[in-house]
N, C-alpha and C. Protein backbone atom coordinates (compact mmCIF):
# COMPACT_ATOMS: atom_id res chain seq x y z
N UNK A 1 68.94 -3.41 18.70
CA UNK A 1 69.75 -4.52 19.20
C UNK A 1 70.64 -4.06 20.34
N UNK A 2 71.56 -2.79 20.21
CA UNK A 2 72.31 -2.05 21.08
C UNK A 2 71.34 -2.51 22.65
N UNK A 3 69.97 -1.88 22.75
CA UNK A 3 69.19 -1.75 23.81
C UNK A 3 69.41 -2.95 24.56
N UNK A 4 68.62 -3.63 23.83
CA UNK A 4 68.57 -5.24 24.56
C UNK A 4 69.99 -5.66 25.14
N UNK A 5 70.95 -5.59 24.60
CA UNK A 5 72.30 -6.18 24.57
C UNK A 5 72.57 -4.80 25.94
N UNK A 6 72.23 -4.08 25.62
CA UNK A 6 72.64 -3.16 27.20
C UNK A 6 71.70 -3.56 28.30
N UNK A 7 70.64 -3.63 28.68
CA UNK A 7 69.44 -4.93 29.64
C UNK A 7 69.89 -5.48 30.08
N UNK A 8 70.13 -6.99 28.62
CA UNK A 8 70.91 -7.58 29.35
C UNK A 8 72.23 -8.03 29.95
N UNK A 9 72.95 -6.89 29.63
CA UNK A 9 74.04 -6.33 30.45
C UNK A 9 73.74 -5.86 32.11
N UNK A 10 73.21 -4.75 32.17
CA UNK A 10 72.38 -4.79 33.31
C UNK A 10 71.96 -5.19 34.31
N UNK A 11 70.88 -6.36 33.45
CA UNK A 11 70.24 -7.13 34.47
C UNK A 11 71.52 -8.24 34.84
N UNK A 12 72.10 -8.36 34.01
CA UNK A 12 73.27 -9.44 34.99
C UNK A 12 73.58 -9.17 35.48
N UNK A 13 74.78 -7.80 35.64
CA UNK A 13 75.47 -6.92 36.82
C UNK A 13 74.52 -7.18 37.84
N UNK A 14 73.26 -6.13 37.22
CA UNK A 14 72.18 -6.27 38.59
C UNK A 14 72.35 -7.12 39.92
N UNK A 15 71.69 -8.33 39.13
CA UNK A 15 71.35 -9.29 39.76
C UNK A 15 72.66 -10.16 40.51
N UNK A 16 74.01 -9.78 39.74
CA UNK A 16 75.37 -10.45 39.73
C UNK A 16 75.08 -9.79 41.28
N UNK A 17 75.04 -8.42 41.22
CA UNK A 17 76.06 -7.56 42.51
C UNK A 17 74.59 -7.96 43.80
N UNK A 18 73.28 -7.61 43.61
CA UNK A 18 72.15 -8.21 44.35
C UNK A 18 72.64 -9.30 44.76
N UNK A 19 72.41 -10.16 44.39
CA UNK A 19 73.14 -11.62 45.12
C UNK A 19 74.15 -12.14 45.74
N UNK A 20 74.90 -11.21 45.34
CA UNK A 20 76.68 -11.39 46.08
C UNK A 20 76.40 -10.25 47.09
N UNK A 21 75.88 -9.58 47.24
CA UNK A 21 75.62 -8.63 48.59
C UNK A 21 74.83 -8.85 49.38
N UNK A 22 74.05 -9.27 49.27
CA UNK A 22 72.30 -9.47 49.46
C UNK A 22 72.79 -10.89 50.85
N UNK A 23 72.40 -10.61 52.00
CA UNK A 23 72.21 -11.41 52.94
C UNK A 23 70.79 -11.27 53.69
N UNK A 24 70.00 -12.87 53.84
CA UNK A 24 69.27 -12.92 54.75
C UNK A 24 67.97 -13.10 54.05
N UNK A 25 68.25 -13.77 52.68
CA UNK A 25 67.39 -14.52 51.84
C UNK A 25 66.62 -13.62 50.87
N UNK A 26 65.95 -14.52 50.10
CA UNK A 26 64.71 -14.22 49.14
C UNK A 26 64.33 -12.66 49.58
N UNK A 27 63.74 -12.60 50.64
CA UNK A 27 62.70 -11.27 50.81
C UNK A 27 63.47 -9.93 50.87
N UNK A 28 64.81 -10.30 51.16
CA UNK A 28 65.87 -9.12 50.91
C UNK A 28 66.24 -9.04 49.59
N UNK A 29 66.89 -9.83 49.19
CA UNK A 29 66.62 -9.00 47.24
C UNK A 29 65.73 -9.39 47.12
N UNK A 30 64.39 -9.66 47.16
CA UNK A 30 63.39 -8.80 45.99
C UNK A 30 62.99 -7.47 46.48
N UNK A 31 63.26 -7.21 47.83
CA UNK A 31 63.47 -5.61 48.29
C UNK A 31 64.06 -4.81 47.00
N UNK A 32 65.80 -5.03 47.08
CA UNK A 32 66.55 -4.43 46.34
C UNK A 32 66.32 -4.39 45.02
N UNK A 33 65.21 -5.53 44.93
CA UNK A 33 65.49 -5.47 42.73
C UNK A 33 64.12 -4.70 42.54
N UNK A 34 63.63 -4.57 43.76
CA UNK A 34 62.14 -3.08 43.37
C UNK A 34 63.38 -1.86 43.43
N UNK A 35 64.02 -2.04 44.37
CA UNK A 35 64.82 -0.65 44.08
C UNK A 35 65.62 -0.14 42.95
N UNK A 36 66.10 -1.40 42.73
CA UNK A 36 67.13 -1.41 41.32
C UNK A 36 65.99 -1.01 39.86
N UNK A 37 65.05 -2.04 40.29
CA UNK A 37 64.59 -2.27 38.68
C UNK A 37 63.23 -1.05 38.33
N UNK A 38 62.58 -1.14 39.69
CA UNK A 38 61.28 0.22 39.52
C UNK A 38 61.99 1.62 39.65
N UNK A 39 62.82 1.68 40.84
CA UNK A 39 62.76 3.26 41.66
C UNK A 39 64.04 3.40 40.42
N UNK A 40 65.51 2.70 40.41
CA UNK A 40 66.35 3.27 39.62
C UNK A 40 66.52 3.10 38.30
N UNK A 41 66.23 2.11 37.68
CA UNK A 41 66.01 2.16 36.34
C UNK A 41 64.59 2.14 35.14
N UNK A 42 63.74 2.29 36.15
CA UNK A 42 62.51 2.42 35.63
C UNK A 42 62.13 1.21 35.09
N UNK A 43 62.13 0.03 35.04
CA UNK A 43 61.50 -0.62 33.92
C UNK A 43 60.54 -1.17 33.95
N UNK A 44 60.32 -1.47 35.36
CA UNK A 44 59.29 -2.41 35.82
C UNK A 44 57.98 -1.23 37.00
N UNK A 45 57.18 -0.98 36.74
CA UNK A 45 56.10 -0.61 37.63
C UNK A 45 56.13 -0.84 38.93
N UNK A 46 55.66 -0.20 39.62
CA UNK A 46 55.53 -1.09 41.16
C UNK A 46 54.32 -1.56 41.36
N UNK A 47 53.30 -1.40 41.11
CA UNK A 47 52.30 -2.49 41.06
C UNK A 47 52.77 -3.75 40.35
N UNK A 48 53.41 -3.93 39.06
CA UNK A 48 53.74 -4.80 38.36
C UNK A 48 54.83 -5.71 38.94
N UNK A 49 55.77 -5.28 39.86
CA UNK A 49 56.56 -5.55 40.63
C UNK A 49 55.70 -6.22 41.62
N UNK A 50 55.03 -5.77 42.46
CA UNK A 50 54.06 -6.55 43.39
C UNK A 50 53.47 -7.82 42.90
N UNK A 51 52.98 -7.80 41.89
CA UNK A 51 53.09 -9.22 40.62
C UNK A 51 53.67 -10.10 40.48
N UNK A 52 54.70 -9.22 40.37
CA UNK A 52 55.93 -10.58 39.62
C UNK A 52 56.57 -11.08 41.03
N UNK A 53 56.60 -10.27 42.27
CA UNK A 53 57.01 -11.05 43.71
C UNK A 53 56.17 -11.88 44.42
N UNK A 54 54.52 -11.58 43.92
CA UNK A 54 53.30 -12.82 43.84
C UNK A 54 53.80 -14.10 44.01
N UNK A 55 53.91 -13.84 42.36
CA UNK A 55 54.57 -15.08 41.58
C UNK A 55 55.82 -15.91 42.06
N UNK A 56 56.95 -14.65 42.13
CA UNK A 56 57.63 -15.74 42.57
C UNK A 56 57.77 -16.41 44.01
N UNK A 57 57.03 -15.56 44.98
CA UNK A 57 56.60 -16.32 46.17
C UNK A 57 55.73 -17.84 46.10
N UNK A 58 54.72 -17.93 44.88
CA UNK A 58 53.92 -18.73 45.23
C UNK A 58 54.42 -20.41 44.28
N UNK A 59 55.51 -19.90 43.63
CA UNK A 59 56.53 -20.85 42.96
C UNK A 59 57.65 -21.69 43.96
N UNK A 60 57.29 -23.02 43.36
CA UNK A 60 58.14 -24.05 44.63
C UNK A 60 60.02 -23.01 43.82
N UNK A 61 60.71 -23.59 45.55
CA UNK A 61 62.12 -23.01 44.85
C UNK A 61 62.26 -21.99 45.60
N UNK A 62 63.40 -20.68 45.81
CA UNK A 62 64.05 -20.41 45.95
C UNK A 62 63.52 -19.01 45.57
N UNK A 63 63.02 -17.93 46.24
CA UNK A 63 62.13 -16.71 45.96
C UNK A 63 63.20 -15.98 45.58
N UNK A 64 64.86 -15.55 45.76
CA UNK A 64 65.42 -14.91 45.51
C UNK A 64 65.75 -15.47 43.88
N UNK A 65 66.00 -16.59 43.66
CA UNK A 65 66.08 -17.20 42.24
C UNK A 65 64.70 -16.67 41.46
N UNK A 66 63.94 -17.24 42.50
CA UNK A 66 62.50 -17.43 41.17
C UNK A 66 62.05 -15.50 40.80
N UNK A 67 62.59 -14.70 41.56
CA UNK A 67 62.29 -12.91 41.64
C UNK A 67 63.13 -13.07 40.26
N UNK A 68 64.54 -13.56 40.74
CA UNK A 68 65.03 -13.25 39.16
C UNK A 68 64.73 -13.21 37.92
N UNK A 69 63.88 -14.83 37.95
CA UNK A 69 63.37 -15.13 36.81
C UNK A 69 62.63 -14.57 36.30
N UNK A 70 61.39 -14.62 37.11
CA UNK A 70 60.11 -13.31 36.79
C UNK A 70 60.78 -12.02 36.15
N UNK A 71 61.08 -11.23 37.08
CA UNK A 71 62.01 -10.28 36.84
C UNK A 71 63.11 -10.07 35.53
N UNK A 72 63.96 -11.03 35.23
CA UNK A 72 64.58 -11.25 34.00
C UNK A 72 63.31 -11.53 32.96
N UNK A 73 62.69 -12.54 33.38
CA UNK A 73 61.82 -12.57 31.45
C UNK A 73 60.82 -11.92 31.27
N UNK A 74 60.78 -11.03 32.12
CA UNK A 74 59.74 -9.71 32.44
C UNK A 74 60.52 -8.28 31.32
N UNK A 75 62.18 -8.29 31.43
CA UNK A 75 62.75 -7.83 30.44
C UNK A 75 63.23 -7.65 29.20
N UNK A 76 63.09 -9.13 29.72
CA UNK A 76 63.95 -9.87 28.33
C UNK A 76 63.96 -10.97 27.57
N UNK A 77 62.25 -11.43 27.70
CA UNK A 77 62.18 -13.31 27.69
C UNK A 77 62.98 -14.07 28.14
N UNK A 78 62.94 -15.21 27.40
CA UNK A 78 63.48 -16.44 27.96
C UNK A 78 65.37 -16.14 28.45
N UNK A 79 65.78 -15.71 27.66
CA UNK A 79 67.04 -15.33 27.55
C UNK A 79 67.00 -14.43 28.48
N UNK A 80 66.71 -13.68 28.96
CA UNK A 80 66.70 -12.44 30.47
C UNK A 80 66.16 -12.93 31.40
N UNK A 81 65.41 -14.38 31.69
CA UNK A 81 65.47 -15.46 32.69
C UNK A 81 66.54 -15.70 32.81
N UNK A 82 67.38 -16.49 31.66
CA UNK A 82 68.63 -17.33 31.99
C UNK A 82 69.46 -16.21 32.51
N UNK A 83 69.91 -15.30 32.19
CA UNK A 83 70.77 -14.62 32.76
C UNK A 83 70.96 -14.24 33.94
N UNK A 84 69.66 -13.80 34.28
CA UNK A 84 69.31 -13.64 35.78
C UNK A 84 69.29 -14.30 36.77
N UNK A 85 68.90 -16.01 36.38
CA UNK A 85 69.28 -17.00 36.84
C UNK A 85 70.71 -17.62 37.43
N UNK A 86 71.81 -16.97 36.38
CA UNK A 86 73.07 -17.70 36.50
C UNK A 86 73.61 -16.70 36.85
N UNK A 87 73.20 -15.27 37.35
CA UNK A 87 73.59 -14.26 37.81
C UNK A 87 73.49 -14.31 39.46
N UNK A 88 72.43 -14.61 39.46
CA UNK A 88 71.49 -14.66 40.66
C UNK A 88 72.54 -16.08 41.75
N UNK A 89 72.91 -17.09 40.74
CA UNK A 89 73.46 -18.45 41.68
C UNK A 89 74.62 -18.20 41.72
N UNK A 90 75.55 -17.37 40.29
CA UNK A 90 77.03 -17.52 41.26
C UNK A 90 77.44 -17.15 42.62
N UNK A 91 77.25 -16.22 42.83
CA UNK A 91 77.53 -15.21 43.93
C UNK A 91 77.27 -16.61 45.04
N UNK A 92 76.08 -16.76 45.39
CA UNK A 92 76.08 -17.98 47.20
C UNK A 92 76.54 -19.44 46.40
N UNK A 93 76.70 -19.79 45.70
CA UNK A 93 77.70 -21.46 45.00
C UNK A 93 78.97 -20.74 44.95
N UNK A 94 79.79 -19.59 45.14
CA UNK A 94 80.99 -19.39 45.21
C UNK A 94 81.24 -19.46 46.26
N UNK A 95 80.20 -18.80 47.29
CA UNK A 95 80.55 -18.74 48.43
C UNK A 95 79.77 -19.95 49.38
N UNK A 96 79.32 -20.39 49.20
CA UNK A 96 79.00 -21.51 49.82
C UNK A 96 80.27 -22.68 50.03
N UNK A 97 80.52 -22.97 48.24
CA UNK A 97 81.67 -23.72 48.09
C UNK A 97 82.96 -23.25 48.63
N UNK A 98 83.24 -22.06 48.65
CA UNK A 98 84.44 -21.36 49.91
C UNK A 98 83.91 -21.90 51.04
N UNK A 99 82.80 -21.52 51.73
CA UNK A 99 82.81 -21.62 53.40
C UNK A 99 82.59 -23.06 53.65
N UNK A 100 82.10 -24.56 52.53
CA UNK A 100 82.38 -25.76 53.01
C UNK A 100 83.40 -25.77 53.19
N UNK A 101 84.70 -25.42 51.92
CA UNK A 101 85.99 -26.41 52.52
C UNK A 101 86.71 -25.67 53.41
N UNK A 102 86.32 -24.41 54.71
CA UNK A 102 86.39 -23.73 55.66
C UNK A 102 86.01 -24.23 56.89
N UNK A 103 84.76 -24.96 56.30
CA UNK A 103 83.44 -25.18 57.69
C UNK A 103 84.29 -25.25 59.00
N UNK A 104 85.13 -26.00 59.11
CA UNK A 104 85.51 -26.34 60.20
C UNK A 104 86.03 -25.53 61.05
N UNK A 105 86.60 -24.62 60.28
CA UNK A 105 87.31 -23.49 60.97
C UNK A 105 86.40 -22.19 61.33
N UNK A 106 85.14 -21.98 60.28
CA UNK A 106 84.25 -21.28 60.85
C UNK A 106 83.33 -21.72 61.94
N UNK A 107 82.54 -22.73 62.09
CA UNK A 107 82.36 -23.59 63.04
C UNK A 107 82.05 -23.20 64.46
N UNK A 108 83.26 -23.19 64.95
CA UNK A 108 83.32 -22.75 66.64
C UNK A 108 83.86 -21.38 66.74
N UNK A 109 84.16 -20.61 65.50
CA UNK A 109 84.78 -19.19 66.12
C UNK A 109 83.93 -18.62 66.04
N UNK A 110 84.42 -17.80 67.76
CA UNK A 110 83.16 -16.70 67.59
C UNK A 110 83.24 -15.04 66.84
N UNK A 111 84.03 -14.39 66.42
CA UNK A 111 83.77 -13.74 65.67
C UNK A 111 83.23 -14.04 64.54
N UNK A 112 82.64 -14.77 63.69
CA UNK A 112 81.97 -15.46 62.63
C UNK A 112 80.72 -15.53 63.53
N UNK A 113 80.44 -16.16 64.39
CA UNK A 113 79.24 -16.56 65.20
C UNK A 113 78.57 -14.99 65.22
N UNK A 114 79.40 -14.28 66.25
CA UNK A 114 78.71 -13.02 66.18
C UNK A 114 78.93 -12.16 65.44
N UNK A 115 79.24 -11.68 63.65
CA UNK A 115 79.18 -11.32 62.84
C UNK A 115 77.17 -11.56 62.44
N UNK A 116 77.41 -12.87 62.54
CA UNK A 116 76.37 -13.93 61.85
C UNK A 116 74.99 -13.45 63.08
N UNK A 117 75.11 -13.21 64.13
CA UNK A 117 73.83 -12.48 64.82
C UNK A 117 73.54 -11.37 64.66
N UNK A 118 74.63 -10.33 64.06
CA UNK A 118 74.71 -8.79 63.95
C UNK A 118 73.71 -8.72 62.18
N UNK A 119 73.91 -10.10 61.61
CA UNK A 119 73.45 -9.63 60.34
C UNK A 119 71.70 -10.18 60.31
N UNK A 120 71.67 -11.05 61.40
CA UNK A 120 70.04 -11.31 62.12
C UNK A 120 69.39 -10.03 61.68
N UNK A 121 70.63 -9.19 62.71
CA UNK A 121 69.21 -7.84 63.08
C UNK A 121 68.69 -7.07 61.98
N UNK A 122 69.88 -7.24 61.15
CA UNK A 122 69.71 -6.22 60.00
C UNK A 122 68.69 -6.72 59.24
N UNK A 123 68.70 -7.83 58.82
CA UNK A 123 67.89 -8.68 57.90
C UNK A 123 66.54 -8.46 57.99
N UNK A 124 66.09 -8.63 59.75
CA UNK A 124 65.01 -8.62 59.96
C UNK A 124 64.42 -7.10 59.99
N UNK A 125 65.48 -6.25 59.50
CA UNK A 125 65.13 -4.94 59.63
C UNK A 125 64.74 -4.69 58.20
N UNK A 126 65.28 -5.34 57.53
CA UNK A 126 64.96 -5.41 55.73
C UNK A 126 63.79 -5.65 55.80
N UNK A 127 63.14 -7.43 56.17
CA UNK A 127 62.45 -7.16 55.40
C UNK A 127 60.70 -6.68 56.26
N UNK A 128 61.44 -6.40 57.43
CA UNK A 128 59.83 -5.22 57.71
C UNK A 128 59.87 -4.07 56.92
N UNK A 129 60.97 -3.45 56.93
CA UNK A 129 60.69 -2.21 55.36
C UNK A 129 60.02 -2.98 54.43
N UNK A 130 60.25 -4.37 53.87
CA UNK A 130 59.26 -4.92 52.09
C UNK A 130 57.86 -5.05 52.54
N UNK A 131 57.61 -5.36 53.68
CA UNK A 131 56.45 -5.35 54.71
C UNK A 131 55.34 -4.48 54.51
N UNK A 132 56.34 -3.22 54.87
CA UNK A 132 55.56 -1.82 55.06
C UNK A 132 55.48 -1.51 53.69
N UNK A 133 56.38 -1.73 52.97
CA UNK A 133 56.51 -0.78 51.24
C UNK A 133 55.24 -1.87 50.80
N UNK A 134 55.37 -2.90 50.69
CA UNK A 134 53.99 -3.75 50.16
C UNK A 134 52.83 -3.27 50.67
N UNK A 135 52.63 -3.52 52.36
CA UNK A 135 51.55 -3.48 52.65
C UNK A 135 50.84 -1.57 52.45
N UNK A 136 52.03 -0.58 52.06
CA UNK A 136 51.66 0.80 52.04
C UNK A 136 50.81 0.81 50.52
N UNK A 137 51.77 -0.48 49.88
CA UNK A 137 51.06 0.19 48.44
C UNK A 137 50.02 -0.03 48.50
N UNK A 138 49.53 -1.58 48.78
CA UNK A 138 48.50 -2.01 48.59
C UNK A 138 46.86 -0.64 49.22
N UNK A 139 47.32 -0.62 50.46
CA UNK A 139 46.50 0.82 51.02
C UNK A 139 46.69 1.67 50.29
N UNK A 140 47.55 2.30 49.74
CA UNK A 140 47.22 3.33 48.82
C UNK A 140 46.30 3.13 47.61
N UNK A 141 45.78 1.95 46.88
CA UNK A 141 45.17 1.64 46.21
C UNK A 141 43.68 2.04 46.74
N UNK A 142 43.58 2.32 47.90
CA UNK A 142 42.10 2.23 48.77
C UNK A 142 41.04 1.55 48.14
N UNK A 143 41.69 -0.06 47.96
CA UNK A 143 40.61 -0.87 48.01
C UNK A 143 40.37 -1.64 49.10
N UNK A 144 38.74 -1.82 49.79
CA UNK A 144 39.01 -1.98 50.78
C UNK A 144 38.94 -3.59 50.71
N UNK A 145 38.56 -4.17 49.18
CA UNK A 145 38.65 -6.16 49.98
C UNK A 145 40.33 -6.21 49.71
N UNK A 146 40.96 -5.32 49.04
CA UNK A 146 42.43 -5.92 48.72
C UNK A 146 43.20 -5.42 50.37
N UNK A 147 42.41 -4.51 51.22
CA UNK A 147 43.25 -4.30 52.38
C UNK A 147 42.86 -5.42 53.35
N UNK A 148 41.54 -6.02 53.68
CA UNK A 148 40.91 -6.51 54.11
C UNK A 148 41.56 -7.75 53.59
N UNK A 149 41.61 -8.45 52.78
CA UNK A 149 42.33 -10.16 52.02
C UNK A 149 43.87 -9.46 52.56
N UNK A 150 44.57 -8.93 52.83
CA UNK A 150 45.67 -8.58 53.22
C UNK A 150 45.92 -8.34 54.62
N UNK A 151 45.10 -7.72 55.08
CA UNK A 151 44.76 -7.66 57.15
C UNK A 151 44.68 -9.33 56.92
N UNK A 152 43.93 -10.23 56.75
CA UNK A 152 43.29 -11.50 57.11
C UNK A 152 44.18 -12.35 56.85
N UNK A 153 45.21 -12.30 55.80
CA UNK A 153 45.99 -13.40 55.43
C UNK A 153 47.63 -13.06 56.50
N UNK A 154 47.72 -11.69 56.60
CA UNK A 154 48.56 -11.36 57.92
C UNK A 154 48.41 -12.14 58.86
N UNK A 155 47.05 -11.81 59.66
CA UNK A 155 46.82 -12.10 60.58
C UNK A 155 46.76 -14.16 60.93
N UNK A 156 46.52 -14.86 59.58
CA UNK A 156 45.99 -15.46 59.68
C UNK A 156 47.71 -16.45 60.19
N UNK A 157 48.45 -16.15 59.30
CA UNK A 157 50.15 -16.26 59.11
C UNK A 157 50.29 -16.38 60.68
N UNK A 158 50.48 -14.92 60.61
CA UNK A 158 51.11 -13.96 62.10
C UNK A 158 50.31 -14.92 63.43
N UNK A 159 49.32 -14.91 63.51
CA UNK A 159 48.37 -14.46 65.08
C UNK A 159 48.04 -16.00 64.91
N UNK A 160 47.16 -16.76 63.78
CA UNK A 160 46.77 -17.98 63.99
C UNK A 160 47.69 -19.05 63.83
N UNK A 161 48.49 -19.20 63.15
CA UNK A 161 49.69 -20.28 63.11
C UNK A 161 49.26 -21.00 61.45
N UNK A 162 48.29 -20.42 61.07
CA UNK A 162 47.96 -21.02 59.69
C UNK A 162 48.96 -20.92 58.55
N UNK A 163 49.75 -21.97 57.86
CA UNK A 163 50.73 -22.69 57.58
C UNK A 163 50.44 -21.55 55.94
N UNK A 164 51.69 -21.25 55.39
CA UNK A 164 51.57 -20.03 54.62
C UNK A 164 51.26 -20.55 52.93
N UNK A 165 51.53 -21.82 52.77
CA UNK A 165 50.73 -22.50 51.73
C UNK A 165 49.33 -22.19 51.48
N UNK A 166 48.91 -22.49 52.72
CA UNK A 166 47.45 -22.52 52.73
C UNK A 166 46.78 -20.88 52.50
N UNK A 167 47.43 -19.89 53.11
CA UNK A 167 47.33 -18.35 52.97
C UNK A 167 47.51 -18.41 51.09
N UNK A 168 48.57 -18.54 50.78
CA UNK A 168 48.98 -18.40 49.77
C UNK A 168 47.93 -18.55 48.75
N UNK A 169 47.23 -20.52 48.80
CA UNK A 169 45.78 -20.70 47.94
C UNK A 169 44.89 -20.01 48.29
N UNK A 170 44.94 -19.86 49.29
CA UNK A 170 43.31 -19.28 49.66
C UNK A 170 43.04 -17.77 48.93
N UNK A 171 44.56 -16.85 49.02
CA UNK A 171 44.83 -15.83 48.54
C UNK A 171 44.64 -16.02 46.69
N UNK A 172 45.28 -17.03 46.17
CA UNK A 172 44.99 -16.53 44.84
C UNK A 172 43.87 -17.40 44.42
N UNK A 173 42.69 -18.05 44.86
CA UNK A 173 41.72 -18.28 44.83
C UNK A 173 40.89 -17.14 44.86
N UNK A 174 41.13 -16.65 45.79
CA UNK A 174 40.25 -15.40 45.85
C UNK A 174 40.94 -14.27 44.72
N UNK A 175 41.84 -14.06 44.20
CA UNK A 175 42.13 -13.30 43.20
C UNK A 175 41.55 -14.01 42.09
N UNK A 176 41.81 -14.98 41.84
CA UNK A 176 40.81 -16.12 40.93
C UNK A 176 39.71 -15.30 40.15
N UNK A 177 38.47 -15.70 41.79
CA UNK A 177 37.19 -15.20 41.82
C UNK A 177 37.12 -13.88 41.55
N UNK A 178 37.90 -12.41 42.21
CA UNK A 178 38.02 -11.52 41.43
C UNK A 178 38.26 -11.28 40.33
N UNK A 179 38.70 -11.65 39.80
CA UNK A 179 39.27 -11.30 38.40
C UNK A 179 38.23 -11.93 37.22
N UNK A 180 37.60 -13.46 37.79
CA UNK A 180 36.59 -13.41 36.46
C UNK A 180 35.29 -12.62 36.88
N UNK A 181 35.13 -12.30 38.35
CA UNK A 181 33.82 -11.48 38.29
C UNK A 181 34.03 -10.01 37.53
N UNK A 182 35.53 -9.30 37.42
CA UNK A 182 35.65 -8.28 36.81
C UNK A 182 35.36 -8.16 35.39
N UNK A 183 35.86 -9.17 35.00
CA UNK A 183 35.55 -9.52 33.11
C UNK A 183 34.11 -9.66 33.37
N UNK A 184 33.70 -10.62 33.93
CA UNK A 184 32.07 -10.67 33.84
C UNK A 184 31.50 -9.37 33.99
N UNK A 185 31.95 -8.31 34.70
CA UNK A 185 30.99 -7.22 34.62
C UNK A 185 32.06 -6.16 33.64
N UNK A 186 32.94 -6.64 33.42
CA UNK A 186 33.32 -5.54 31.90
C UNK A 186 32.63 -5.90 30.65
N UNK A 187 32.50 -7.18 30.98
CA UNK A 187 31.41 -8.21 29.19
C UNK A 187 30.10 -6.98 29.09
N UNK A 188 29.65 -6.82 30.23
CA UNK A 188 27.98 -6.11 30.64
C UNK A 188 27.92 -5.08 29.76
């Protein structure tokens, strides 16, 4: 009982301090909660991690919420969802609700303005690192249709303008089809 009750201790802090730090959306903490949850506390795999950020990418909502969730009931069931959940929203509803009854005064100043471009750069510096750490693992697997369904759905995003819904089905369609041709030839 101790264990669990320390988790989910944990995963709230976790996710408490992730979220209240964490600028520049979804794809930046689920960066940090591979760091937190695979590299520093072990709990979660990094393939398995690649999974559960699948998931919560391909879930309507809020990828930094829905990472939580995955992520929490990945630890802790239903109850290590909720936590993670209400961990995950105080932090931007505190501060959101601060900077409305502000707005006005943040607004036209420009130190706020250019604070707010300085954290552009960074952001976008995040999440080409989740970029590279994804797209490295996946190559390290040296499979070549999982690099190949991964070149194509890049490219298709990136280079063709094809709308990321549509990447998204087409992508787990084709995991679909993999996965029962694998059982079909493990049945053999």
């Amino acid at each position: 009982m101790y264990a669990r009750k320390e988790i989910l201790w944990k995963l709230f802090v976790s996710t408490l301090y992730l979220s209240a730090f964490t600028f520049g959306g979804g794809y930046v903490i689920v960066t940090l909660m591979k760091k937190k949850f695979v590299d520093q506390y072990h709990w979660i795999e990094e393939n398995e991690m690649l999974d559960l950020v699948a998931i919560a990418q391909s879930a309507p909502g809020a990828i930094a919420v829905n990472g939580a969730i995955v992520v929490g009931y990945k630890l802790a069931g239903m109850i290590g969802a909720a936590i993670a959940i209400i961990a995950t929203i105080i932090p931007p509803f505190l501060i959101i609700s601060l900077i409305s009854v502000f707005y006005n005064a943040f607004r036209s100043n420009f130190i706020i303005s250019e604070i707010l471009s300085g954290m552009q750069a960074g952001v976008g510096a995040v999440i080409a690192a989740v970029v590279y750490e994804m797209g490295a693992g996946i190559v390290k697997e040296k499979d070549p249709l999982s690099v190949t369904i991964m070149a194509a759905a890049f490219a298709a995003a990136c280079f063709w303008g094809v709308n990321v819904i549509y990447v998204i089905l087409v992508c787990a369609a084709i995991g679909i089809v993999r996965t029962l041709v694998k059982r079909k030839e493990a049945k053999k």
